[in-house]
Protein backbone atom coordinates (compact mmCIF):
# COMPACT_ATOMS: atom_id res chain seq x y z
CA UNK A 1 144.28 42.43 116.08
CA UNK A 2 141.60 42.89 113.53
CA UNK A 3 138.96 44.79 115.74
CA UNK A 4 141.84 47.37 116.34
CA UNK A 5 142.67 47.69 112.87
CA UNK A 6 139.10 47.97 111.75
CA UNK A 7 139.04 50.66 114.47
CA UNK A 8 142.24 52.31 113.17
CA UNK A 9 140.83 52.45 109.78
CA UNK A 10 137.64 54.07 111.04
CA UNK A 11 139.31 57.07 112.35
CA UNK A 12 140.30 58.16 108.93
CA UNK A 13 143.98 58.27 109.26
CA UNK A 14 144.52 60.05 111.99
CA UNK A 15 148.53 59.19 111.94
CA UNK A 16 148.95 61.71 109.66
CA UNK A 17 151.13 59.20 107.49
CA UNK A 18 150.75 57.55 104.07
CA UNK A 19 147.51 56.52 101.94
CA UNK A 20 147.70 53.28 103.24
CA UNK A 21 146.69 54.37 106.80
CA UNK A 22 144.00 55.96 105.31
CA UNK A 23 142.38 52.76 103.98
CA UNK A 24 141.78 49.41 105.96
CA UNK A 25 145.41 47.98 106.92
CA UNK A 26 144.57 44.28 106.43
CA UNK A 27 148.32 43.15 106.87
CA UNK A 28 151.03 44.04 109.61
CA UNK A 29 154.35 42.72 109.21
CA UNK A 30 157.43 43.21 111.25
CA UNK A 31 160.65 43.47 109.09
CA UNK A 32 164.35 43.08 109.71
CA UNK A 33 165.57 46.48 109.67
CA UNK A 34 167.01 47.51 105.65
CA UNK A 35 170.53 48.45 105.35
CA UNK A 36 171.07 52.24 105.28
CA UNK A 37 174.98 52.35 104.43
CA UNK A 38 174.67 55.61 103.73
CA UNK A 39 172.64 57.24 106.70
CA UNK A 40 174.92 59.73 108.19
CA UNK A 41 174.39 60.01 112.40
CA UNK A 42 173.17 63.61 112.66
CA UNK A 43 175.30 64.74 115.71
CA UNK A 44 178.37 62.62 114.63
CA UNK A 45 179.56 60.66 117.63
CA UNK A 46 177.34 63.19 119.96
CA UNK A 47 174.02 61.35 118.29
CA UNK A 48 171.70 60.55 120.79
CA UNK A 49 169.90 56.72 121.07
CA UNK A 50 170.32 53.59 119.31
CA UNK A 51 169.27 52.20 116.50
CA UNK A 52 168.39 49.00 117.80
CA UNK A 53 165.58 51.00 119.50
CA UNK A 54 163.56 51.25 116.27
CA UNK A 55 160.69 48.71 114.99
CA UNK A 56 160.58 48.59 111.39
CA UNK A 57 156.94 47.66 109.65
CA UNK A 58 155.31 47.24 106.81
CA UNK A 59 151.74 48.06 106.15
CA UNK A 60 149.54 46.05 103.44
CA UNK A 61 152.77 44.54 102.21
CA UNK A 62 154.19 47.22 99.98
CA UNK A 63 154.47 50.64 102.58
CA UNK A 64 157.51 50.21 104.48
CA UNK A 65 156.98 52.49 108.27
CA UNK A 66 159.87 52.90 111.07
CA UNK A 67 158.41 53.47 115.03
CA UNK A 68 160.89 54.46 118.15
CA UNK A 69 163.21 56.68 116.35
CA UNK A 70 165.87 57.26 118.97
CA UNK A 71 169.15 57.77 116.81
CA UNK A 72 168.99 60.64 114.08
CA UNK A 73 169.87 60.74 110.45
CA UNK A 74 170.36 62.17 106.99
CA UNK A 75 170.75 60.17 104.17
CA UNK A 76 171.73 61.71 101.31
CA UNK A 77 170.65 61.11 97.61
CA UNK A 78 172.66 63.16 95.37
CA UNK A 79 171.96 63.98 91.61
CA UNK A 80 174.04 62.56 88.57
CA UNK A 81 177.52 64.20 87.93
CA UNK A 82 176.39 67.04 85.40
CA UNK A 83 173.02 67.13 86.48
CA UNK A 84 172.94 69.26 90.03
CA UNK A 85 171.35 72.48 89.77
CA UNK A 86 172.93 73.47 93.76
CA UNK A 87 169.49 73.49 94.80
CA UNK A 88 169.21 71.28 98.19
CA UNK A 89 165.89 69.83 100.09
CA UNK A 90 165.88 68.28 103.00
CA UNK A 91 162.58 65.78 102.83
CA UNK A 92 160.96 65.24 106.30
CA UNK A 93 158.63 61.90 106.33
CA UNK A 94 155.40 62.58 108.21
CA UNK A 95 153.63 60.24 110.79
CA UNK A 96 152.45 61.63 113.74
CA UNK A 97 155.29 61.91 115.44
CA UNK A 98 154.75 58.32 116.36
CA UNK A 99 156.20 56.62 113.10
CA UNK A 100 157.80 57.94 109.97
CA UNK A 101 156.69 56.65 106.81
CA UNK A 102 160.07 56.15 105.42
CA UNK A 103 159.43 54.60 102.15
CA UNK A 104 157.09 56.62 100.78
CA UNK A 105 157.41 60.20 101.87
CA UNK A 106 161.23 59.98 102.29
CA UNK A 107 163.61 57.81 100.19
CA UNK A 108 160.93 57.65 97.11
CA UNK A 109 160.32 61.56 96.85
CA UNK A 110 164.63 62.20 97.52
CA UNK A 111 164.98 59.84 94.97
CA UNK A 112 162.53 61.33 92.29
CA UNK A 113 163.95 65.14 93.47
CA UNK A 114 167.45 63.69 92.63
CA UNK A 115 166.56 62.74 89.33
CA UNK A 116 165.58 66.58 88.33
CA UNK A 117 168.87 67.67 89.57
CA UNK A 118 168.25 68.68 93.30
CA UNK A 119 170.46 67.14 95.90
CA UNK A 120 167.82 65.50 98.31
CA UNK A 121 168.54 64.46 102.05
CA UNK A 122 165.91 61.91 104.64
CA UNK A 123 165.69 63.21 107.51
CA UNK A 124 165.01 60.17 110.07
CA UNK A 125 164.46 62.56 112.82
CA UNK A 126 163.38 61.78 116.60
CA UNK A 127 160.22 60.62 117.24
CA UNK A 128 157.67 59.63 120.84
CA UNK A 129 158.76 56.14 121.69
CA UNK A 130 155.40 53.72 120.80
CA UNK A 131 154.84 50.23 121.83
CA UNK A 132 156.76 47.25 120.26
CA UNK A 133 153.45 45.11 119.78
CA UNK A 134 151.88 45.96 116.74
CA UNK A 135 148.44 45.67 118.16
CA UNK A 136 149.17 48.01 121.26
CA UNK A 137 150.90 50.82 119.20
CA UNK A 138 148.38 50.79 116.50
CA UNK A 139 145.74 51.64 119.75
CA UNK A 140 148.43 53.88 121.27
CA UNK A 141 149.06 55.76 118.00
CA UNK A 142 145.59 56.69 117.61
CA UNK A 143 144.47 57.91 121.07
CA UNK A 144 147.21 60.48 120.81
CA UNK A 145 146.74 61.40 117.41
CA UNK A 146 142.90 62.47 118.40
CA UNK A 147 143.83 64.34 121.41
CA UNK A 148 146.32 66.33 119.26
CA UNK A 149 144.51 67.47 116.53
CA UNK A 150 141.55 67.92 118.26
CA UNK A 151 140.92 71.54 117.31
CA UNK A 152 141.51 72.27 113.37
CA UNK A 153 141.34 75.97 113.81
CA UNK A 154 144.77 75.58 115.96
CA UNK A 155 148.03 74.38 115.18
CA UNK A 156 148.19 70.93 116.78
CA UNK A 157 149.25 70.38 120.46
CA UNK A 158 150.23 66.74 119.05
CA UNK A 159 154.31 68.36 118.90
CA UNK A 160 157.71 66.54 119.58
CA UNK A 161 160.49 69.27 120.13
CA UNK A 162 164.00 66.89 118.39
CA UNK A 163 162.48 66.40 115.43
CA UNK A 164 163.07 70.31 115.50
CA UNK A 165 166.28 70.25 117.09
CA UNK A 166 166.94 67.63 114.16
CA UNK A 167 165.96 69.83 111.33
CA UNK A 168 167.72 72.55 112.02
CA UNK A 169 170.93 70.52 112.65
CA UNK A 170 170.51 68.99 109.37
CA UNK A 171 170.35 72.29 107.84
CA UNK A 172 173.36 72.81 109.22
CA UNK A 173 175.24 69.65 108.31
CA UNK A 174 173.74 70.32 104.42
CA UNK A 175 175.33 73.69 104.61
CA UNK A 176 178.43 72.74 106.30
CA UNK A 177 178.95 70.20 103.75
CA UNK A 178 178.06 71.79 100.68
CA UNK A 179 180.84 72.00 98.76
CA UNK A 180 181.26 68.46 99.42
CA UNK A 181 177.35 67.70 97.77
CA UNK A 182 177.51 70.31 95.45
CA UNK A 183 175.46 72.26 97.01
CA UNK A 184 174.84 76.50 96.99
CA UNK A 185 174.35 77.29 101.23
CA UNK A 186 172.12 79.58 100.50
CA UNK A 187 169.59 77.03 98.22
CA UNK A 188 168.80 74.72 100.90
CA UNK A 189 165.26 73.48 101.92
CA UNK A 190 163.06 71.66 103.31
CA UNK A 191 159.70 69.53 102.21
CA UNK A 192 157.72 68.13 104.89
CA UNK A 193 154.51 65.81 104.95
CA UNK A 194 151.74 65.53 107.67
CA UNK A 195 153.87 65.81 110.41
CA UNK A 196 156.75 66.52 108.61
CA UNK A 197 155.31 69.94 107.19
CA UNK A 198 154.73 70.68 110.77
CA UNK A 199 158.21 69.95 111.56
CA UNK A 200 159.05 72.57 108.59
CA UNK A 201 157.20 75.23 110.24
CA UNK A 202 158.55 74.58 113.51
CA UNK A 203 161.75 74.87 112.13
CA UNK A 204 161.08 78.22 110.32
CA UNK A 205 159.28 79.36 113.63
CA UNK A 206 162.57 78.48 116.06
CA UNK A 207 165.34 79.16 113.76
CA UNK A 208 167.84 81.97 113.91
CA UNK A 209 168.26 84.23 110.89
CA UNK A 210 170.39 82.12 108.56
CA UNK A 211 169.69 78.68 109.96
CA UNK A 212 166.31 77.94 108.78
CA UNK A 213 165.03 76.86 105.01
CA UNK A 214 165.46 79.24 102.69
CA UNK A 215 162.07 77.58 100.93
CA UNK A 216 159.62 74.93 101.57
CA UNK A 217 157.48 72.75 100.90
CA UNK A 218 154.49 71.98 103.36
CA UNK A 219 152.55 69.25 102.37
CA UNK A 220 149.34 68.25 103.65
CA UNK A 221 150.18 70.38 106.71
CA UNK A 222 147.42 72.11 109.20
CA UNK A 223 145.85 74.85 107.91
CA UNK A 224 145.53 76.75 111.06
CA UNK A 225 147.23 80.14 111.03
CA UNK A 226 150.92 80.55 112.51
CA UNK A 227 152.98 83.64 112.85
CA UNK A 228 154.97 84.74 110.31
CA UNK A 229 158.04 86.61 109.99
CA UNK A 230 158.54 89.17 108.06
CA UNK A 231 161.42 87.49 106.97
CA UNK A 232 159.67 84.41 106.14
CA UNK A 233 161.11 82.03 103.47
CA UNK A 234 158.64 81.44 100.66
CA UNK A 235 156.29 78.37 101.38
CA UNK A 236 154.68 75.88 98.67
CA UNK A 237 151.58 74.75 100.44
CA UNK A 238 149.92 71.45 99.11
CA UNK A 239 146.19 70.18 100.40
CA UNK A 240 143.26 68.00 99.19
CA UNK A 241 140.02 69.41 99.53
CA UNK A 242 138.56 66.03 101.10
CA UNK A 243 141.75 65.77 103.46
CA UNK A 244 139.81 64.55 106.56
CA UNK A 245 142.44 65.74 109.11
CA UNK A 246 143.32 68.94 108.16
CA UNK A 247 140.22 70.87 106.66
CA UNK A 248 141.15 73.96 104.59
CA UNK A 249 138.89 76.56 106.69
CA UNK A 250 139.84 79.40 103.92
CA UNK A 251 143.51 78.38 104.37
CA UNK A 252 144.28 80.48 107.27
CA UNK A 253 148.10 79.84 107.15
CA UNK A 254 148.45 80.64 103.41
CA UNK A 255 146.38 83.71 104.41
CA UNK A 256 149.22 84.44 107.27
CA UNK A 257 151.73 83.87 104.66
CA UNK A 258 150.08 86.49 102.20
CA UNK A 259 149.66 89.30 105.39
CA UNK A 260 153.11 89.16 105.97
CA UNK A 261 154.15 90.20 102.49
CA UNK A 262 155.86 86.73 101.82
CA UNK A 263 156.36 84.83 98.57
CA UNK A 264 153.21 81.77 98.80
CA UNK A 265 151.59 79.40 96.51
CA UNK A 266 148.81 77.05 97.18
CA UNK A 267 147.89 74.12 95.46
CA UNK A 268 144.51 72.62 96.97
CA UNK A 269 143.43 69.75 95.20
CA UNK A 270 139.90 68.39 94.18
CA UNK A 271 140.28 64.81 95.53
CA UNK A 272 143.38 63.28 97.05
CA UNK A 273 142.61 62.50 101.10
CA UNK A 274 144.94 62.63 103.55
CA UNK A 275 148.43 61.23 102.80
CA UNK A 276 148.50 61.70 98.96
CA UNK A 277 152.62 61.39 99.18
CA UNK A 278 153.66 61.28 95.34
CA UNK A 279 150.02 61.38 94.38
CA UNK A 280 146.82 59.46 94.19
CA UNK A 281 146.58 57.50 90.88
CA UNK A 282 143.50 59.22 88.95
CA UNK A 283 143.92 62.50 90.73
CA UNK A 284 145.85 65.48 90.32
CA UNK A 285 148.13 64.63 93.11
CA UNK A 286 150.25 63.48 90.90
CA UNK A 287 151.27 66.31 89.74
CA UNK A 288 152.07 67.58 93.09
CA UNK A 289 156.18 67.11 92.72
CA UNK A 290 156.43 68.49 89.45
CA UNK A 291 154.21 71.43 90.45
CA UNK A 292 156.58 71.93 93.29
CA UNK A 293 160.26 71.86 91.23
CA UNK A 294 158.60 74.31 88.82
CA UNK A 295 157.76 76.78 91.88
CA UNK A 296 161.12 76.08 92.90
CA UNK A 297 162.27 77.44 89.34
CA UNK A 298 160.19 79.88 89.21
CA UNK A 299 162.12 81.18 92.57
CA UNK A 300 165.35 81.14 91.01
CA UNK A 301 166.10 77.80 92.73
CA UNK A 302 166.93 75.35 89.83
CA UNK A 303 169.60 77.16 88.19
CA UNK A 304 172.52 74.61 86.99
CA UNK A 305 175.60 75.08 89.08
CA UNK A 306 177.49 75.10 86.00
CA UNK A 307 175.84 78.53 85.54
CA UNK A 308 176.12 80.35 88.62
């Protein structure tokens, strides 16, 4: 267990998940899965797999992980009555398609985005079934995770198709349900981390006019360049510098953004690694959230309901 773990940590992250994975993971335990009472199935009774199927970790004792994500869903974390601005974001975990890191890009960051008013939804979308043993998925995880990113100047071949099936159809539920969440349809977005931004801009990529984002936020994402719509919703792009994944090459995807006439900002920080989440204490990372909501404002996307 701990030569593969000292090998993990050597490769620099490459699960694309939180700043723990980054560092030397010194402590693997299994955990009985939490209680999600209010994780919605994202197909209703049509949802696919089980949720028996999934192994629930946690990494250095304090960053909670889910593998074999075979059963969909949203969970939603709604503002204080009084408090919703209509604005929506659906927050997409990253983690290599092999885990999502649950706990810290997902149910932390809805909760903070709930707190400035915007009705936030989890996305625990599909991911590539790994191996149960801890020891054998951490080796499996990190084979694939090379020979996926293995060229930075191209978007990665390291892809799983649901978790794109499952954005989109939580777009839809979000909008379907609005009125219900207090929600505008037409504010509803998406923020995605590692492999969740790459899940965001699969999403904006495959979706029909109307069912994509109308915004989003891709955080820590490859820079490679994509192409862009002209109809492109406006992206908030978020790197470090020093991210050791996803080098910034001259940003060729903000540059794509830019070409195409649509609304980008960039925010590429000094120091923050791969995996920053909510920020790296003693960086600007921290500011990272705040920096997004007031981009969101500045897009007309935070005004109260009470005034529309």
């Amino acid at each position: 267990m701990k030569r593969i773990i000292r090998a993990f940590a050597a490769s620099t992250a490459l699960l694309c998940a939180t700043p723990v994975l980054a560092q030397a993971v010194t402590k693997v335990e299994n955990m009985t899965p939490p209680a999600e009472p209010d994780a919605i199935p994202l197909y209703g009774k049509a949802t696919p797999g089980k949720a028996s199927s999934e192994t629930w970790v946690k990494y250095n004792g304090e960053h909670m992980v889910v593998r074999n994500v075979s059963r969909p869903t949203l969970t939603p974390f709604l503002p204080e009555a009084g408090k919703a601005t209509g604005a929506a974001v659906i927050v997409a975990p990253g983690g290599a398609y092999m885990l999502l890191a649950i706990e810290p890009e997902g149910w932390k960051v809805a909760r903070w985005l709930a707190k400035q008013g915007i009705a936030a939804f989890v996305l625990k979308y599909r991911i590539m079934p790994t191996p149960v043993d801890n020891d054998a998925s951490l080796a499996f995880m990190n084979k694939k995770a090379m020979e996926g990113i293995a060229d930075p100047t191209k978007q990665p071949t390291l892809q799983h198709p649901p978790s794109t099936d499952d954005a989109l159809a939580a777009l839809a539920m979000v909008r379907a349900r609005s009125a219900e969440w207090g929600v505008n349809p037409k504010r509803v977005g998406m923020i995605g981390f590692s492999a969740g931004a790459m899940t965001s801009l699969n999403t904006v990529v495959a979706a029909k006019p109307g069912e994509g984002p109308d915004f989003f936020g891709y955080i820590y994402g490859p820079q490679a360049k994509a192409d862009v719509r002209t109809d492109a919703p406006p992206m908030f792009a978020a790197i470090a510098f020093d991210d050791p994944l996803f080098p910034t090459m001259g940003f060729p995807l903000v540059e794509a953004w830019k070409a195409a006439k649509r609304p980008v900002e960039l925010h590429a920080y000094e120091r923050g690694g791969h995996g920053f989440n909510m920020g790296v204490p003693g960086t600007t990372t921290t500011g990272m959230l705040d920096q997004f909501v007031s981009w969101m404002d500045m897009q007309g996307l935070m005004k109260p309901a009470s005034a529309q």
